[in-house]
PDB file of N, CA and C in Angstrom:
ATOM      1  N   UNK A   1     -38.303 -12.119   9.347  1.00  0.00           N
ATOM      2  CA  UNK A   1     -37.040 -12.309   8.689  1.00  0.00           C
ATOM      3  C   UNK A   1     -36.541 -10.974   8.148  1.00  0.00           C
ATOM      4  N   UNK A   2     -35.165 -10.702   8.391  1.00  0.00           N
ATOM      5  CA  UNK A   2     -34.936  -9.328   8.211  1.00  0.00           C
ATOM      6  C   UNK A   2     -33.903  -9.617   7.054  1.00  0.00           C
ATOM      7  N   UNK A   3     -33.880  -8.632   5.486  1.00  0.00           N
ATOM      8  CA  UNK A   3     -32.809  -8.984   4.776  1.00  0.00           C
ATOM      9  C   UNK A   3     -31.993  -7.897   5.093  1.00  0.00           C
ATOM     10  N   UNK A   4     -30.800  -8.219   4.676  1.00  0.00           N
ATOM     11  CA  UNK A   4     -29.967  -7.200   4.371  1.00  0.00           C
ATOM     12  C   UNK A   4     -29.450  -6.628   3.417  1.00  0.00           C
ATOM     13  N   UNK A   5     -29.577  -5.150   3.156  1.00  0.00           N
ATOM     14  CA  UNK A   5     -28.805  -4.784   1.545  1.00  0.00           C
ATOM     15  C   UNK A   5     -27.311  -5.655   0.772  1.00  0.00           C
ATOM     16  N   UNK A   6     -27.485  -6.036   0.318  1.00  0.00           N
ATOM     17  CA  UNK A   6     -26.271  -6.046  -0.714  1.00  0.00           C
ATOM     18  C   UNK A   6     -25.177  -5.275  -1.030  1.00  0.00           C
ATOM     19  N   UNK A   7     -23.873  -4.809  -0.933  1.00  0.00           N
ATOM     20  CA  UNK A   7     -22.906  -4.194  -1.156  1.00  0.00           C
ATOM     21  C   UNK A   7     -23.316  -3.789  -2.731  1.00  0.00           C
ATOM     22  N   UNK A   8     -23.108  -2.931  -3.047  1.00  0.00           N
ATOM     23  CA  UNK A   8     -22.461  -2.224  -4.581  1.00  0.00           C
ATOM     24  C   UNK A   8     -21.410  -3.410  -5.349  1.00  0.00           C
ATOM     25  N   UNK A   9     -20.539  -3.199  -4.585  1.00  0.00           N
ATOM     26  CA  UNK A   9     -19.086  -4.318  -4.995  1.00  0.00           C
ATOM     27  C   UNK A   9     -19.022  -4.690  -4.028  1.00  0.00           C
ATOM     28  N   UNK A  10     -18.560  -6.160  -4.274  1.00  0.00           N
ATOM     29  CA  UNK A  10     -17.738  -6.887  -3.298  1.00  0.00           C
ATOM     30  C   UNK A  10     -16.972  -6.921  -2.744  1.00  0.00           C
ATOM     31  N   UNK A  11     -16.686  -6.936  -1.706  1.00  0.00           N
ATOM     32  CA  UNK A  11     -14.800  -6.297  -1.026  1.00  0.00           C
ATOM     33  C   UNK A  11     -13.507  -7.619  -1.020  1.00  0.00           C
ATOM     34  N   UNK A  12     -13.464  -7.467  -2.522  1.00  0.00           N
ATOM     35  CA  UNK A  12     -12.469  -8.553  -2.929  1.00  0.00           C
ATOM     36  C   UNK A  12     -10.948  -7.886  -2.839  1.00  0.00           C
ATOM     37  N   UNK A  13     -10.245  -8.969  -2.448  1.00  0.00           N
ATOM     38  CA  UNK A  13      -8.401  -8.751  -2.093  1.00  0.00           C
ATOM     39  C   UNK A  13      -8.239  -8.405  -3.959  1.00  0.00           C
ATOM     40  N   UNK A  14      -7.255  -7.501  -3.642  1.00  0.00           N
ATOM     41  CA  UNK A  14      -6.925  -6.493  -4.713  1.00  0.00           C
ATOM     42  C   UNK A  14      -5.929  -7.959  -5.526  1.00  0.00           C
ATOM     43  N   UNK A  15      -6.267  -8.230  -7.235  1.00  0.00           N
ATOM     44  CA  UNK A  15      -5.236  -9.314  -7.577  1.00  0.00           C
ATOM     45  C   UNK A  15      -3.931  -9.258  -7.417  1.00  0.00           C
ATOM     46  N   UNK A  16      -3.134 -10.023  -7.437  1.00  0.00           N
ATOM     47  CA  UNK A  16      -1.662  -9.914  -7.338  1.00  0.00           C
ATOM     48  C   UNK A  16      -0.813  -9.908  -8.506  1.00  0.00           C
ATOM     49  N   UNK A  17      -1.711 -10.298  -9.915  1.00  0.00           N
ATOM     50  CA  UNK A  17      -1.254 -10.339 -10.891  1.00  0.00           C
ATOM     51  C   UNK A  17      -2.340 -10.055 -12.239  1.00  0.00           C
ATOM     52  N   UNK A  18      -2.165 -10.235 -13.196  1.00  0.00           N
ATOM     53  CA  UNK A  18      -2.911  -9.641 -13.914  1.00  0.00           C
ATOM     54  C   UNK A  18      -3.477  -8.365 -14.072  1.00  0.00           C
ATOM     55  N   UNK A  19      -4.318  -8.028 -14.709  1.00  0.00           N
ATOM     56  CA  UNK A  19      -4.736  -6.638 -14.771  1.00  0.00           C
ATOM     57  C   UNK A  19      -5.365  -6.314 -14.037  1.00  0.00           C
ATOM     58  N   UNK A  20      -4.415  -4.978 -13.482  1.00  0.00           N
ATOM     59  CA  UNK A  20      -4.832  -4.558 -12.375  1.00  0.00           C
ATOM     60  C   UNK A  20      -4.514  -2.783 -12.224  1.00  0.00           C
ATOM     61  N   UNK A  21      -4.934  -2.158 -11.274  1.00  0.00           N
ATOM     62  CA  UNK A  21      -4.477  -0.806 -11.603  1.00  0.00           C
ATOM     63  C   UNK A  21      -3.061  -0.725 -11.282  1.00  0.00           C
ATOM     64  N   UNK A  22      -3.009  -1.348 -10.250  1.00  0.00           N
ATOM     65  CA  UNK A  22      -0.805  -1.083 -10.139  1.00  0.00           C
ATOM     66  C   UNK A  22      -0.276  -1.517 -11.311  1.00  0.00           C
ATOM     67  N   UNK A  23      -0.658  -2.758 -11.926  1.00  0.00           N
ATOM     68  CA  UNK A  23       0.407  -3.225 -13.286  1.00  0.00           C
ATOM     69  C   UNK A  23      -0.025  -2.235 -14.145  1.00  0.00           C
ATOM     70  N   UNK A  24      -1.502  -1.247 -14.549  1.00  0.00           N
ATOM     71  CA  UNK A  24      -1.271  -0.654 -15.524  1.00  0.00           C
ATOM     72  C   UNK A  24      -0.395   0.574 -15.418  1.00  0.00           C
ATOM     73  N   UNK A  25      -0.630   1.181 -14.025  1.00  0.00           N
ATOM     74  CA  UNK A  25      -0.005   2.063 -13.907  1.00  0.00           C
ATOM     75  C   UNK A  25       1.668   2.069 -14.331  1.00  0.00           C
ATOM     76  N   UNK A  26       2.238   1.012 -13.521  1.00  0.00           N
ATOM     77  CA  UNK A  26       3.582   0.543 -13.327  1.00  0.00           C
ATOM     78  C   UNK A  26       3.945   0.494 -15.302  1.00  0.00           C
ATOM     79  N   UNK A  27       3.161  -0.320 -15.937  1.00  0.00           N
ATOM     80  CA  UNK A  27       3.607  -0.449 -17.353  1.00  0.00           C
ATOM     81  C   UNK A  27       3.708   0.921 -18.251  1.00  0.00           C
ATOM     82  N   UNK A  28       2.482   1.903 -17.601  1.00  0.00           N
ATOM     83  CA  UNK A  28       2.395   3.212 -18.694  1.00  0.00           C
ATOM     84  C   UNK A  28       4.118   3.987 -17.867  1.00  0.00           C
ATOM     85  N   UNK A  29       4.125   3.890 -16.881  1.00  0.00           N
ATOM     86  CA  UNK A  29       5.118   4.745 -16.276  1.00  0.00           C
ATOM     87  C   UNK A  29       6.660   4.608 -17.089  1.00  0.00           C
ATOM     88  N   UNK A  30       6.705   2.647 -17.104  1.00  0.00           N
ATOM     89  CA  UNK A  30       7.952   2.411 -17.885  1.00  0.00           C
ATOM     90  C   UNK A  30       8.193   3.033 -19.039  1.00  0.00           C
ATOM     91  N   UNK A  31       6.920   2.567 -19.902  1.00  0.00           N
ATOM     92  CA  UNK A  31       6.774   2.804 -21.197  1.00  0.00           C
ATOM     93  C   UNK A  31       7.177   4.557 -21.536  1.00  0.00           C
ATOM     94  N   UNK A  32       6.839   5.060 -20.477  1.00  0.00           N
ATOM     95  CA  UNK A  32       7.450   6.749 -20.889  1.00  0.00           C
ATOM     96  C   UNK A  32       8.585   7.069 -20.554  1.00  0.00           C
ATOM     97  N   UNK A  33       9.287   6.637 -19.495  1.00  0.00           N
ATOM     98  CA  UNK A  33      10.347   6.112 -19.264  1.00  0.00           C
ATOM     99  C   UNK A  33      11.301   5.563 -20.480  1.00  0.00           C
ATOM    100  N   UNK A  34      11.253   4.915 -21.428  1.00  0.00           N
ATOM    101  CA  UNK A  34      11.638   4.165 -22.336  1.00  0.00           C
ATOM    102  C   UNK A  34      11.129   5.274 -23.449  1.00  0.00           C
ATOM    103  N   UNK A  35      10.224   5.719 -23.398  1.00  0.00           N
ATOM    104  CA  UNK A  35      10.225   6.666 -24.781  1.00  0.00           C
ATOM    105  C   UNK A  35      10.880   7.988 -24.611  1.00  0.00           C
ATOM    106  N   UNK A  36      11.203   8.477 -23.105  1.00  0.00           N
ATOM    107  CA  UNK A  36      12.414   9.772 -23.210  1.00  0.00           C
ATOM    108  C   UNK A  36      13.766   8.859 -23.181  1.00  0.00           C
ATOM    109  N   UNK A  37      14.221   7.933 -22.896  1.00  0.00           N
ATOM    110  CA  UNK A  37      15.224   7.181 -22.718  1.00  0.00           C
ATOM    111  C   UNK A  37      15.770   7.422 -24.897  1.00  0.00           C
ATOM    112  N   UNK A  38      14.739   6.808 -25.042  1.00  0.00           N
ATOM    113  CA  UNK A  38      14.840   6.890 -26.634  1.00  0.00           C
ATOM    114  C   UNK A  38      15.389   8.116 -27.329  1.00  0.00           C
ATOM    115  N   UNK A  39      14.479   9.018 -27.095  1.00  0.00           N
ATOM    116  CA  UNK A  39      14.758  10.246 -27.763  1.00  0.00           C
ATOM    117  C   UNK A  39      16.126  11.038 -26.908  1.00  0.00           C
ATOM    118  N   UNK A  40      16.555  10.586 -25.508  1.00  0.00           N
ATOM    119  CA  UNK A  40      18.204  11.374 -25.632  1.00  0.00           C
ATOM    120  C   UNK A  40      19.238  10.501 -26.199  1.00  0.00           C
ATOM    121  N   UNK A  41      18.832   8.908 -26.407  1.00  0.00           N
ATOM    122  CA  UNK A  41      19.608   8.191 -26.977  1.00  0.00           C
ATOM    123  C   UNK A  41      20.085   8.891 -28.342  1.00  0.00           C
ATOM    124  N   UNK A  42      18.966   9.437 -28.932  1.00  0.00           N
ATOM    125  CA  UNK A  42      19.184  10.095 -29.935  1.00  0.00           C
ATOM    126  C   UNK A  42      19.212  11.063 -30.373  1.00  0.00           C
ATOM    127  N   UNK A  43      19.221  11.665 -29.480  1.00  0.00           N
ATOM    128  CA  UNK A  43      19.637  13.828 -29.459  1.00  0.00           C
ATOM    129  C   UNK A  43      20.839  13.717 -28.876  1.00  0.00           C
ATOM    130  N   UNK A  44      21.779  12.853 -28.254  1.00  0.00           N
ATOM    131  CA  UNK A  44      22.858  13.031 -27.803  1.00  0.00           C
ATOM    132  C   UNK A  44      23.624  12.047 -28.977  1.00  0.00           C
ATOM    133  N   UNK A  45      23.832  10.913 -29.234  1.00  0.00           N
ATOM    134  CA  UNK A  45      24.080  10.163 -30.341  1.00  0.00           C
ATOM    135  C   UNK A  45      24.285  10.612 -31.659  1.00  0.00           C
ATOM    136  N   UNK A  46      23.020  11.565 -32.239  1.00  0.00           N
ATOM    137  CA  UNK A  46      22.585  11.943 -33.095  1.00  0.00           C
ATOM    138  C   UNK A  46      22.496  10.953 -34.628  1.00  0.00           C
ATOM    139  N   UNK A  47      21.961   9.834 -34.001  1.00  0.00           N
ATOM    140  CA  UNK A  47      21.554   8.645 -34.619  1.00  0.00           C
ATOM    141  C   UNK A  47      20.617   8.429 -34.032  1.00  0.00           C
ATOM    142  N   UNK A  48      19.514   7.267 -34.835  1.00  0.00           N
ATOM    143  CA  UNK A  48      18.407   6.573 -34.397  1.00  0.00           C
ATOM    144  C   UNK A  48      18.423   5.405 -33.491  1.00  0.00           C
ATOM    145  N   UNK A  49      17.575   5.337 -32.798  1.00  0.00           N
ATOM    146  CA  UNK A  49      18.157   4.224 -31.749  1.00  0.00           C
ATOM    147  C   UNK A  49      18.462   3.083 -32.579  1.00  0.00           C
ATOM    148  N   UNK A  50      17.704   2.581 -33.323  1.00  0.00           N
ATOM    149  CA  UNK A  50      18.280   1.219 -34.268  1.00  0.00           C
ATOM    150  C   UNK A  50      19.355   0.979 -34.962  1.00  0.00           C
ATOM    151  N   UNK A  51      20.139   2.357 -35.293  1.00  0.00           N
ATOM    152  CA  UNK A  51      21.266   2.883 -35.556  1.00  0.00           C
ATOM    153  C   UNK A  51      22.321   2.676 -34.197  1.00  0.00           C
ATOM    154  N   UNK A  52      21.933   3.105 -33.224  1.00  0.00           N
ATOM    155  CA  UNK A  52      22.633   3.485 -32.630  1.00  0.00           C
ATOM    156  C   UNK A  52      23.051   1.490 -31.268  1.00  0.00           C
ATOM    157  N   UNK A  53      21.340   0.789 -31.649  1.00  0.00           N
ATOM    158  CA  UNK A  53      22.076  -0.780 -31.522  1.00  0.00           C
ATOM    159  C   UNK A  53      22.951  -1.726 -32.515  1.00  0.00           C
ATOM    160  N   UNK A  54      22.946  -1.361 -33.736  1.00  0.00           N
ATOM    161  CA  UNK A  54      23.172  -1.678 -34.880  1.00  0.00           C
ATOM    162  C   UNK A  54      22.729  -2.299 -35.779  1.00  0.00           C
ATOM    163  N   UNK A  55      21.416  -2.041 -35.344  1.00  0.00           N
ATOM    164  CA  UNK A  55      20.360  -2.948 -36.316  1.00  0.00           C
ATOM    165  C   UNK A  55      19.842  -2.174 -37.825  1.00  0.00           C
ATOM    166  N   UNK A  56      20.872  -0.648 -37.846  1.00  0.00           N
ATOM    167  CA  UNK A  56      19.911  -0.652 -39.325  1.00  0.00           C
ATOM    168  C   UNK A  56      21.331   0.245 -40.270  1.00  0.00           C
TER     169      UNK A  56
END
């Protein structure tokens, strides 16, 4: 009877949702995206963004 090694990892289909490396990637990318978005909102404005939705 001959065994065979075992894989390291399993060669599982990459998820389609949840955490995963594309969604984290995809979320940090927005998120910086949205934090220079912020700061010309408000170097050009020269108000705070909460100011500048009218929330303060």
């Amino acid at each position: 009877m001959s065994e065979s090694t075992p894989t390291p990892t399993p060669n599982l289909p990459e998820p389609k949702f949840g955490f995963n490396d594309y969604a984290e990637r995809l979320n940090g990318r927005a998120a910086m995206i949205g934090f220079i978005l912020a700061l010309l909102i408000e170097a050009l404005s020269g108000q705070g963004v909460l100011g500048w939705l009218g929330l303060y």
